[in-house]
PDB file of N, CA and C in Angstrom:
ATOM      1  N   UNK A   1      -2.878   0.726   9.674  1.00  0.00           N
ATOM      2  CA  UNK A   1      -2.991   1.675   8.606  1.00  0.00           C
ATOM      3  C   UNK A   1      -4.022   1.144   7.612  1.00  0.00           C
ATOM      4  N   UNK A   2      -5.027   2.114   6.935  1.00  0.00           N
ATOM      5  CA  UNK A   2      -5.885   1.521   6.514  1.00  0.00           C
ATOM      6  C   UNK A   2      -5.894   2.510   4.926  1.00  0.00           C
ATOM      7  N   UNK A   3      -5.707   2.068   3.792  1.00  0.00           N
ATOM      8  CA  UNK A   3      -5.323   2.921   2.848  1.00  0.00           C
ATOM      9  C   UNK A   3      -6.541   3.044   1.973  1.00  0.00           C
ATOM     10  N   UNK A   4      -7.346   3.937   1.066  1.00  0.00           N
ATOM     11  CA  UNK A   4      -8.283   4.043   0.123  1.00  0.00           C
ATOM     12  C   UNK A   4      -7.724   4.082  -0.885  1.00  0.00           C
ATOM     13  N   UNK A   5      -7.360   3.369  -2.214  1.00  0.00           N
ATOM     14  CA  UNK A   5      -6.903   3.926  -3.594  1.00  0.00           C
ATOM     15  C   UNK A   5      -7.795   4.122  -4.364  1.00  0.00           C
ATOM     16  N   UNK A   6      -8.071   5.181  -5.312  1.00  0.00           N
ATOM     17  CA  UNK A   6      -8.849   5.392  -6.621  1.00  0.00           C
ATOM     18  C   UNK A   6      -7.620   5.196  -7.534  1.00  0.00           C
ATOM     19  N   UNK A   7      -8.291   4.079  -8.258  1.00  0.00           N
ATOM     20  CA  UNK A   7      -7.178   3.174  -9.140  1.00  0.00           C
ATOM     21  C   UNK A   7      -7.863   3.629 -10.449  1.00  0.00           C
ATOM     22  N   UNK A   8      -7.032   3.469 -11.811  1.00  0.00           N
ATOM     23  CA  UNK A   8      -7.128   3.467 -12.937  1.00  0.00           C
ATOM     24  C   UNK A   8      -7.725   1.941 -13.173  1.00  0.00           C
ATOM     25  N   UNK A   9      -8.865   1.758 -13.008  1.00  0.00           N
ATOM     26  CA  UNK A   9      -9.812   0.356 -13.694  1.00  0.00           C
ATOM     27  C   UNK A   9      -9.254  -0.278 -14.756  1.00  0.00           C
ATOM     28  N   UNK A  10      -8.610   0.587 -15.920  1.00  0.00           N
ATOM     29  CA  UNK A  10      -7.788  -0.063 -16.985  1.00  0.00           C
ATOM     30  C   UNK A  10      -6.624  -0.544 -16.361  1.00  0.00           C
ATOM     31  N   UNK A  11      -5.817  -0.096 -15.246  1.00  0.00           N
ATOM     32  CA  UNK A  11      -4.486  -0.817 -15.129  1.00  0.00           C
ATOM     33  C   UNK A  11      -4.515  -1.428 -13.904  1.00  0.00           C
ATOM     34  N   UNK A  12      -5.604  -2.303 -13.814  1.00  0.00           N
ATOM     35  CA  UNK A  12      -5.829  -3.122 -12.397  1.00  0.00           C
ATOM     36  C   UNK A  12      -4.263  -4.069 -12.288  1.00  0.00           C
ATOM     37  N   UNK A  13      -3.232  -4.366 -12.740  1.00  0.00           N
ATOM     38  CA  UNK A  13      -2.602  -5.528 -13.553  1.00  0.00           C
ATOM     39  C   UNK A  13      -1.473  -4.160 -12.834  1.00  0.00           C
ATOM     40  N   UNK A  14      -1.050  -3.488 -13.067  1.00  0.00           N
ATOM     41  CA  UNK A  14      -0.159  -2.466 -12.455  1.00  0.00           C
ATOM     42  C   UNK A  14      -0.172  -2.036 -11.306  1.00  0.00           C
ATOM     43  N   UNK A  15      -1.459  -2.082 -10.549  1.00  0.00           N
ATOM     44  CA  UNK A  15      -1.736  -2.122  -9.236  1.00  0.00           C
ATOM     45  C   UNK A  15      -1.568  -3.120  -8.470  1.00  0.00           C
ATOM     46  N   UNK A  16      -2.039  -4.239  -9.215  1.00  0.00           N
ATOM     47  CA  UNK A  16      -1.413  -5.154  -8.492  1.00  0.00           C
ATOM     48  C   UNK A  16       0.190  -5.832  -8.458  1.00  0.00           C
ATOM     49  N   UNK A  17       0.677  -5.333  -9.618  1.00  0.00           N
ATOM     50  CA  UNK A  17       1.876  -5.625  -9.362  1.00  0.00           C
ATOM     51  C   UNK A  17       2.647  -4.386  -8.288  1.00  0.00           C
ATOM     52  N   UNK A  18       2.147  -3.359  -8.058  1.00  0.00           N
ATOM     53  CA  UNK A  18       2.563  -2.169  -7.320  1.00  0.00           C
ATOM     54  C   UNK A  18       2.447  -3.008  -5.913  1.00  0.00           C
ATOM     55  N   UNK A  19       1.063  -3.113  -5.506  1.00  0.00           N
ATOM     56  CA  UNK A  19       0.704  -4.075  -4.450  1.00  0.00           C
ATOM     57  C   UNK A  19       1.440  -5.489  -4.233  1.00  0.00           C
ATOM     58  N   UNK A  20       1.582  -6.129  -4.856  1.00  0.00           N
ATOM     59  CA  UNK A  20       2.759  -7.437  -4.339  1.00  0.00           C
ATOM     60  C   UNK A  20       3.918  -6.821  -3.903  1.00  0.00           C
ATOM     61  N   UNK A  21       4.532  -6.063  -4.484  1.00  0.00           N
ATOM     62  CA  UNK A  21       5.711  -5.093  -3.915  1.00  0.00           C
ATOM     63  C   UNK A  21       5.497  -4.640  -2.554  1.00  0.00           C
ATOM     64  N   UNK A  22       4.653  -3.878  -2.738  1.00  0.00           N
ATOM     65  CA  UNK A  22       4.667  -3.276  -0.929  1.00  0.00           C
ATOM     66  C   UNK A  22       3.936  -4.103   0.035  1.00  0.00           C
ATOM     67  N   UNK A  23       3.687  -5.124  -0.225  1.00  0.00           N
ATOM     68  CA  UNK A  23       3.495  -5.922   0.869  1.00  0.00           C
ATOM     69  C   UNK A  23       4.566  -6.655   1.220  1.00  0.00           C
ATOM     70  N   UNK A  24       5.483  -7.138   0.279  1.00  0.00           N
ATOM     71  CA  UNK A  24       6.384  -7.461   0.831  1.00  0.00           C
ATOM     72  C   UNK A  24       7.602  -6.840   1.584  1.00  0.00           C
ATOM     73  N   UNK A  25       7.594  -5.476   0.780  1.00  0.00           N
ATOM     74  CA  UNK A  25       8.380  -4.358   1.653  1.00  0.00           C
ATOM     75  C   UNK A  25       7.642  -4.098   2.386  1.00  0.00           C
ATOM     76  N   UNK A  26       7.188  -3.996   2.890  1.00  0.00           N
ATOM     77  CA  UNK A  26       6.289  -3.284   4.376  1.00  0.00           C
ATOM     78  C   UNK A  26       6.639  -4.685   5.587  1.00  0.00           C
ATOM     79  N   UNK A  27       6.533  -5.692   5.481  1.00  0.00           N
ATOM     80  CA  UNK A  27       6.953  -6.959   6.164  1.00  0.00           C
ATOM     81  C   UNK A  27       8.384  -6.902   5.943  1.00  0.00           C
ATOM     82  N   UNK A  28       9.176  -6.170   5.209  1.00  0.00           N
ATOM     83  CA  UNK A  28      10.674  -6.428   4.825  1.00  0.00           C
ATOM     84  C   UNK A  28      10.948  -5.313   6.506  1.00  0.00           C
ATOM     85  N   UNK A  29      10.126  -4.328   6.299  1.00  0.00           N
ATOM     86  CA  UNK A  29      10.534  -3.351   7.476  1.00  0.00           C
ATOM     87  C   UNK A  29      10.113  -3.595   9.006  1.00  0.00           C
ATOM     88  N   UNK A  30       9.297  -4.551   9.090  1.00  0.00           N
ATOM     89  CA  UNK A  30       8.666  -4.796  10.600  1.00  0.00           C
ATOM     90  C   UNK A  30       7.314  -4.881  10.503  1.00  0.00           C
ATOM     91  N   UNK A  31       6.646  -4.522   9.918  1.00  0.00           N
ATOM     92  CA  UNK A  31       5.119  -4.554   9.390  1.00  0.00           C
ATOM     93  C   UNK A  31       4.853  -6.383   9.440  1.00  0.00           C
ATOM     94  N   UNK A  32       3.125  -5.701   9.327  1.00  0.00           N
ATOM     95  CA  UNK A  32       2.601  -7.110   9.035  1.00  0.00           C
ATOM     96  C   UNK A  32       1.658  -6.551   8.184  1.00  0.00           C
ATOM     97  N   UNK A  33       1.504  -6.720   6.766  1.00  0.00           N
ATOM     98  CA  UNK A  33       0.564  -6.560   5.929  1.00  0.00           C
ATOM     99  C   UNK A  33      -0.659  -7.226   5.784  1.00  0.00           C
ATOM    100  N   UNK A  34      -1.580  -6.940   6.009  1.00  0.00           N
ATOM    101  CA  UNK A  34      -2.875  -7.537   6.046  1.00  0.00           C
ATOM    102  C   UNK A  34      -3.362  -7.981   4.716  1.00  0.00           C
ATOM    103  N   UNK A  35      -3.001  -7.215   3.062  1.00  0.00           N
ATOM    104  CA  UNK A  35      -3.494  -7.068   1.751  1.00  0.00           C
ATOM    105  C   UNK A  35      -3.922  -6.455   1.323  1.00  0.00           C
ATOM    106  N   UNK A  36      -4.231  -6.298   0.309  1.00  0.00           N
ATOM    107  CA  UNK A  36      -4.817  -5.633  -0.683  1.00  0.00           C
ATOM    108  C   UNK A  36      -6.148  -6.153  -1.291  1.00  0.00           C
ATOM    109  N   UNK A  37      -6.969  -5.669  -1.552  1.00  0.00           N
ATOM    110  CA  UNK A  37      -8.190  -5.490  -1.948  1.00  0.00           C
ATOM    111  C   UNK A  37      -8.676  -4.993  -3.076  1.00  0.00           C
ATOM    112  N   UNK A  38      -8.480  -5.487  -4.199  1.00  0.00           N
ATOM    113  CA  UNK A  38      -9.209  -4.997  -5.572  1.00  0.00           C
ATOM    114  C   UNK A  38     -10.311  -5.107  -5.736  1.00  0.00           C
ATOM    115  N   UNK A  39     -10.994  -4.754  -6.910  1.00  0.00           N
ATOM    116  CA  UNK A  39     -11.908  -4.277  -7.192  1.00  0.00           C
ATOM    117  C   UNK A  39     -12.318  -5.771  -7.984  1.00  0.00           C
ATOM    118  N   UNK A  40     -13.247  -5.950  -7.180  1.00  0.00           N
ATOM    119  CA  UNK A  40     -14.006  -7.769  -7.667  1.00  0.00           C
ATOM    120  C   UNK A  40     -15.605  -6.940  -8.563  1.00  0.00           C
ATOM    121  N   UNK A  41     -16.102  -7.092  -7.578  1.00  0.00           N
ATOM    122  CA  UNK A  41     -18.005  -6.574  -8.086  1.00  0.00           C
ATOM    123  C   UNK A  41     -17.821  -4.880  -7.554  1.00  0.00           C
ATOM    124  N   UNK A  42     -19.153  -4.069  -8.038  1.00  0.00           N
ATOM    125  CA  UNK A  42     -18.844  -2.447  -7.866  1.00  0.00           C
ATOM    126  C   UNK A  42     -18.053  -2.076  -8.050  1.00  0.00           C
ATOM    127  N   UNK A  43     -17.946  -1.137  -7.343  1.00  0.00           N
ATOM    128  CA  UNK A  43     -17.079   0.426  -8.091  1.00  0.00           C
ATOM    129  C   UNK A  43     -15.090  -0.798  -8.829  1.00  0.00           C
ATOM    130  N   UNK A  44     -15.162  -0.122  -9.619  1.00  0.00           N
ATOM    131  CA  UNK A  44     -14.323  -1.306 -10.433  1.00  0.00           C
ATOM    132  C   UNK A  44     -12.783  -0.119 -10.104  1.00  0.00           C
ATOM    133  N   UNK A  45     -12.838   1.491  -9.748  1.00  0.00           N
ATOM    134  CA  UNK A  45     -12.045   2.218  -9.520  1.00  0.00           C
ATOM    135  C   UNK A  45     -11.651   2.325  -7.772  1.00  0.00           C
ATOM    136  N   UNK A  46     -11.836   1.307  -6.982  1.00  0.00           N
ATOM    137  CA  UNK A  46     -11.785   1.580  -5.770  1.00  0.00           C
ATOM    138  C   UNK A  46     -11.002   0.694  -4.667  1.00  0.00           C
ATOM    139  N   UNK A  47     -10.050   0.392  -4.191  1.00  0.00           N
ATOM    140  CA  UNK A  47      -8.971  -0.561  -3.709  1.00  0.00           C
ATOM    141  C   UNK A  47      -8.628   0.054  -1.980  1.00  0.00           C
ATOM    142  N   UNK A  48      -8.623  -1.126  -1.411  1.00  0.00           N
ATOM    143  CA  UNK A  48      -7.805  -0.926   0.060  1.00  0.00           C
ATOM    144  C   UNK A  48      -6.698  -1.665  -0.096  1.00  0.00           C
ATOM    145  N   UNK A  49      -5.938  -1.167   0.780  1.00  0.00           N
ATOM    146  CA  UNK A  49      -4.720  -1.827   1.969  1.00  0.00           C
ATOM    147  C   UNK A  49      -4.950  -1.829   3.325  1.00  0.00           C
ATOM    148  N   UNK A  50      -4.175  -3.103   4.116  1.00  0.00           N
ATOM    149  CA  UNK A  50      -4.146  -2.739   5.729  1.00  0.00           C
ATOM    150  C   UNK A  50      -3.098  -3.051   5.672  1.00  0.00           C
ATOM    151  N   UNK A  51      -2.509  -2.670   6.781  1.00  0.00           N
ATOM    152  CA  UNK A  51      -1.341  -3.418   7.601  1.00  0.00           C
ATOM    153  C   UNK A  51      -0.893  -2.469   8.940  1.00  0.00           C
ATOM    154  N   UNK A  52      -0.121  -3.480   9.792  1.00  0.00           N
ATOM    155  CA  UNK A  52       0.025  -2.582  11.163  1.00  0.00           C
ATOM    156  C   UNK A  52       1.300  -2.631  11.256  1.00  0.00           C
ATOM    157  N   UNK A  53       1.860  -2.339  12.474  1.00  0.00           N
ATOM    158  CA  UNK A  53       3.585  -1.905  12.788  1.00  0.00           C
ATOM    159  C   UNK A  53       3.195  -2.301  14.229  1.00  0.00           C
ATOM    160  N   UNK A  54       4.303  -2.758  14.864  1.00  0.00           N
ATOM    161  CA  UNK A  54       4.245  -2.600  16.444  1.00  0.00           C
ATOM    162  C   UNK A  54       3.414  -1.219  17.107  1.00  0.00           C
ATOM    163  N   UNK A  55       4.002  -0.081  16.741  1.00  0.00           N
ATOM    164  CA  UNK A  55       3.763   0.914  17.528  1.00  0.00           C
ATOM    165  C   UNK A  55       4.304   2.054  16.612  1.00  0.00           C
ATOM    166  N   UNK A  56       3.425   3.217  16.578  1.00  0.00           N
ATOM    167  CA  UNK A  56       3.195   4.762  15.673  1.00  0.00           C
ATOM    168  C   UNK A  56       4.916   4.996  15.662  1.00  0.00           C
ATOM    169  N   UNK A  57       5.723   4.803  16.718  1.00  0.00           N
ATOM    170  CA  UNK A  57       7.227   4.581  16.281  1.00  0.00           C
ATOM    171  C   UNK A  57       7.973   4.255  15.277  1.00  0.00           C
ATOM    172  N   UNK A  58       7.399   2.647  15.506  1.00  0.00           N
ATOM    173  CA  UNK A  58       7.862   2.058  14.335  1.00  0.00           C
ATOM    174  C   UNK A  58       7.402   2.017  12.790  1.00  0.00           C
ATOM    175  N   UNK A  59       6.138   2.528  12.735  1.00  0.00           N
ATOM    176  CA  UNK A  59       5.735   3.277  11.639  1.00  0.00           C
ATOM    177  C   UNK A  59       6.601   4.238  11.031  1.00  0.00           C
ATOM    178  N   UNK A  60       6.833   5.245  11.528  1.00  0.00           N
ATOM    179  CA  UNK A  60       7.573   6.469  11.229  1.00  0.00           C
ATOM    180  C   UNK A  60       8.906   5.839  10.864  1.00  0.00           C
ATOM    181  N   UNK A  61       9.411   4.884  11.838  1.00  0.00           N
ATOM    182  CA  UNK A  61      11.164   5.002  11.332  1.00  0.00           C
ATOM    183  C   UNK A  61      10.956   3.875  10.092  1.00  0.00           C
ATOM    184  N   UNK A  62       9.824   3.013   9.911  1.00  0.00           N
ATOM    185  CA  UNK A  62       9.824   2.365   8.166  1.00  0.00           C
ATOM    186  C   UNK A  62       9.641   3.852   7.231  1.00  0.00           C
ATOM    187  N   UNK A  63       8.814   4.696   7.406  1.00  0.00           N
ATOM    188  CA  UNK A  63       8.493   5.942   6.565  1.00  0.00           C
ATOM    189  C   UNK A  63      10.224   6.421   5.968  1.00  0.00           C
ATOM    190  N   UNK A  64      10.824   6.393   7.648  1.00  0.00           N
ATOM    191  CA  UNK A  64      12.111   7.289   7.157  1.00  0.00           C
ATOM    192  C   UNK A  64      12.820   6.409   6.178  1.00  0.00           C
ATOM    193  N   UNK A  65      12.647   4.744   6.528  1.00  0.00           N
ATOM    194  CA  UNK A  65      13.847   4.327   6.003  1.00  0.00           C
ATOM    195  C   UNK A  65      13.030   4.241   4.677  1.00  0.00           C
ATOM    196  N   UNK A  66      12.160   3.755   4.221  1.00  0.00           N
ATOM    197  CA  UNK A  66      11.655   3.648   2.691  1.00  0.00           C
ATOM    198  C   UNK A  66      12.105   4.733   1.826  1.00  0.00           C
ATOM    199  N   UNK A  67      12.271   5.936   2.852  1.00  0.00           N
ATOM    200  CA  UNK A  67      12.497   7.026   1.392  1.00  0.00           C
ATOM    201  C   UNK A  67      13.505   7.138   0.667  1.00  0.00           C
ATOM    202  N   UNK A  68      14.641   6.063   1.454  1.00  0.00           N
ATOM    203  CA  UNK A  68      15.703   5.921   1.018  1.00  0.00           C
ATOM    204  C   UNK A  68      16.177   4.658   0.502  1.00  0.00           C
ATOM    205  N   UNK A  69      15.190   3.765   0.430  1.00  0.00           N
ATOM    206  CA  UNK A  69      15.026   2.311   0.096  1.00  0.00           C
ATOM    207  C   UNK A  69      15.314   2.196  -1.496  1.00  0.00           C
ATOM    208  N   UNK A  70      16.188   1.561  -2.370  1.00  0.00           N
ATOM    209  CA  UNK A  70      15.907   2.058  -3.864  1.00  0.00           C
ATOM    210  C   UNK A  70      14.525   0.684  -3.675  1.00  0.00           C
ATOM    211  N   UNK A  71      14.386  -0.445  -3.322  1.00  0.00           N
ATOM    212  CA  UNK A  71      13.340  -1.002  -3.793  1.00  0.00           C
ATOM    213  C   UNK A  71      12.262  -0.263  -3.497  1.00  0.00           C
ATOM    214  N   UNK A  72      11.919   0.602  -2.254  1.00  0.00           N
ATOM    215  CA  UNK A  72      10.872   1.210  -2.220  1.00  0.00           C
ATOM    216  C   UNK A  72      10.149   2.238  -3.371  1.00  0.00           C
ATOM    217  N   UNK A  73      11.539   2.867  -3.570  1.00  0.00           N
ATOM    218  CA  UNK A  73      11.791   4.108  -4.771  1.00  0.00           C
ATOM    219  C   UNK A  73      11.203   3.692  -5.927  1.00  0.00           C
ATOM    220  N   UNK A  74      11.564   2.578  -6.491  1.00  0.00           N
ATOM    221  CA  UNK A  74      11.050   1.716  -7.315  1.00  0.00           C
ATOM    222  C   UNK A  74       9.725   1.411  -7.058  1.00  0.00           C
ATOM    223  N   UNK A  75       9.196   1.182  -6.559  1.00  0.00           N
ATOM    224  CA  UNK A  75       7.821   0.407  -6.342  1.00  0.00           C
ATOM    225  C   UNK A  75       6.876   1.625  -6.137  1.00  0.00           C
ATOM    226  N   UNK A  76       7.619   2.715  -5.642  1.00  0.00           N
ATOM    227  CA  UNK A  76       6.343   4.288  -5.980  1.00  0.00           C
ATOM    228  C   UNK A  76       7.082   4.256  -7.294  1.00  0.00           C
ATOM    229  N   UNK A  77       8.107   4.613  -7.920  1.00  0.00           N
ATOM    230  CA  UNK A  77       8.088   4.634  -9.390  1.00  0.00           C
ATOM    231  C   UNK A  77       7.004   4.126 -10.425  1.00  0.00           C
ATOM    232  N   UNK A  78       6.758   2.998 -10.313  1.00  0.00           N
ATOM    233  CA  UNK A  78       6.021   2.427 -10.879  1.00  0.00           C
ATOM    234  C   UNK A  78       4.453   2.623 -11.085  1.00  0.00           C
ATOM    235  N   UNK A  79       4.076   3.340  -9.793  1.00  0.00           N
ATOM    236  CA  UNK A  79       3.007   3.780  -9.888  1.00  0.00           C
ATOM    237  C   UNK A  79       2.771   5.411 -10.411  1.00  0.00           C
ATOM    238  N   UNK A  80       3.725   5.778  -9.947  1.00  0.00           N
ATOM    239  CA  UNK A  80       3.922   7.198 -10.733  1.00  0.00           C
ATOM    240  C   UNK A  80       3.910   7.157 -11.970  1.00  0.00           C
ATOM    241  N   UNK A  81       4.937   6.260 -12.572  1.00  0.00           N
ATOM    242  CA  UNK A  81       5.291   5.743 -14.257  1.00  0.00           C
ATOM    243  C   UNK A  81       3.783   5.681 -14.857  1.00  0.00           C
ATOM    244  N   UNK A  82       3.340   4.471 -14.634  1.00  0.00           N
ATOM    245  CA  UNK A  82       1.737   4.003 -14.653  1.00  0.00           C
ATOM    246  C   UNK A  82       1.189   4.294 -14.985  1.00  0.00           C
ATOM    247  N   UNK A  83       0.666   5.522 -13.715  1.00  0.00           N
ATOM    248  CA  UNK A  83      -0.418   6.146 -13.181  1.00  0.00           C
ATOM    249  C   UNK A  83      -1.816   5.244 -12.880  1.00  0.00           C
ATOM    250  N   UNK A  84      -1.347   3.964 -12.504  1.00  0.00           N
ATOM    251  CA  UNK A  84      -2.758   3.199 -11.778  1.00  0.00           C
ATOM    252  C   UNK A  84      -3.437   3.780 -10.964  1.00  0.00           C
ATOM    253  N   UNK A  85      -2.404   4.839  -9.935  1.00  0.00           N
ATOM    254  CA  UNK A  85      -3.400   5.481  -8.911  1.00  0.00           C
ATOM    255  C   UNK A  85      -3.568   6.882  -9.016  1.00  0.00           C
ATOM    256  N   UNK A  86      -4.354   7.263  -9.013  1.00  0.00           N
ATOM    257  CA  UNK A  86      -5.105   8.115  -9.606  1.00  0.00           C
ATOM    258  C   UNK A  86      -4.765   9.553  -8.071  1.00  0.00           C
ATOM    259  N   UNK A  87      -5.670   8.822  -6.614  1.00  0.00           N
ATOM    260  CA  UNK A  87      -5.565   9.521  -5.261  1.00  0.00           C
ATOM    261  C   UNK A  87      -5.404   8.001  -4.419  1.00  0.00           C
ATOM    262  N   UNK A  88      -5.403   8.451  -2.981  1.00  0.00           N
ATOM    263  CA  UNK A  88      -5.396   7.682  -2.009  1.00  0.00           C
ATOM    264  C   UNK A  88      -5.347   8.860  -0.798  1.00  0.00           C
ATOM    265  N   UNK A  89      -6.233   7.957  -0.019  1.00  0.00           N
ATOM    266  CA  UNK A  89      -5.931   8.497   1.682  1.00  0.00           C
ATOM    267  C   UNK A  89      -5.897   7.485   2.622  1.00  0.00           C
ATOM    268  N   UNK A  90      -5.376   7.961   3.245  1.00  0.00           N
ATOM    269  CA  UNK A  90      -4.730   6.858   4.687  1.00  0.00           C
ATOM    270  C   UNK A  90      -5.211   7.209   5.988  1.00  0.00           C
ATOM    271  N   UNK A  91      -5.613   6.483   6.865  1.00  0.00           N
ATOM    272  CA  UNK A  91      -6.035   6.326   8.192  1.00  0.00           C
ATOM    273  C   UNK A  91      -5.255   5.556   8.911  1.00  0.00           C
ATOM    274  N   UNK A  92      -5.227   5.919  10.026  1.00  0.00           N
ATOM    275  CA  UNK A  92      -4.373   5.177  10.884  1.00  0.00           C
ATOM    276  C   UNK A  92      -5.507   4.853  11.751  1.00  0.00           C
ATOM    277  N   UNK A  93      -5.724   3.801  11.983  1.00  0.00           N
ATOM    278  CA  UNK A  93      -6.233   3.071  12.658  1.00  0.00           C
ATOM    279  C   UNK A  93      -5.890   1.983  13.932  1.00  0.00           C
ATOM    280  N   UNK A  94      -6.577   0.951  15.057  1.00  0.00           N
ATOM    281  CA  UNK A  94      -5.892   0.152  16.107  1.00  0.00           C
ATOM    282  C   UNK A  94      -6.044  -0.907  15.211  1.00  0.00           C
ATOM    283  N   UNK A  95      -5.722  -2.057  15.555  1.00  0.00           N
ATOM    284  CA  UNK A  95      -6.380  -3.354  15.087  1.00  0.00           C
ATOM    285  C   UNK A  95      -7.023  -3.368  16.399  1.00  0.00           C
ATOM    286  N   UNK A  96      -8.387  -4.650  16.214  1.00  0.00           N
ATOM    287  CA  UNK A  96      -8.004  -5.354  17.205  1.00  0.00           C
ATOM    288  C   UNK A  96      -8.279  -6.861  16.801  1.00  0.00           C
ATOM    289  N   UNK A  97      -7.488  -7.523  17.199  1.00  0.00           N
ATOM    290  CA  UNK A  97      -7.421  -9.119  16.993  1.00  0.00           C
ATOM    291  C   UNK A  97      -8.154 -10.166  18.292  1.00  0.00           C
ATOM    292  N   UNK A  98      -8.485 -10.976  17.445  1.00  0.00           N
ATOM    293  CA  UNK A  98      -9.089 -12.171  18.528  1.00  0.00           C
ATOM    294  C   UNK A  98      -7.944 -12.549  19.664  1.00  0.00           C
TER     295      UNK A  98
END
């Protein structure tokens, strides 16, 4: 999964605390989180994520269970609360590894 965020540049500090959260929930569910990616040099509004799952399966049944996760609930709260993120779109993508 390969995520785009248009972040609020003023609340880089909320994003990333949004981001330590779901990396660790996303590995809490079977995932392997690859990170997050802020905004170092250029566009100062522009952030990735990766991370993969075994298989488009096991994707879906973390989807189901997060919605019912209160830590998950919490950790979109926060960005909702916020508003660090502004949009995002997601790709699903393969890896491929060495």
């Amino acid at each position: 999964m390969h995520l785009r965020y248009e972040i609020d540049a003023d609340k880089i500090a909320e994003f990333r605390e949004y981001g330590q959260r779901w990396i660790r929930l996303v590995n809490k569910f079977g995932g392997d989180h690859h990170g997050y990616f802020l905004p170092s040099e250029g566009d100062s509004d522009e952030a990735f994520a990766l991370f993969t799952f075994p298989s488009l399966a096991d994707y879906e049944q973390y989807r189901l269970a997060a919605a019912d996760d209160p830590e998950c609930i919490e950790a979109y709260n926060l960005a909702v609360e916020t508003k660090c993120i502004r949009r995002y779109e997601r790709r699903f993508v393969s890896p491929l590894f060495a």
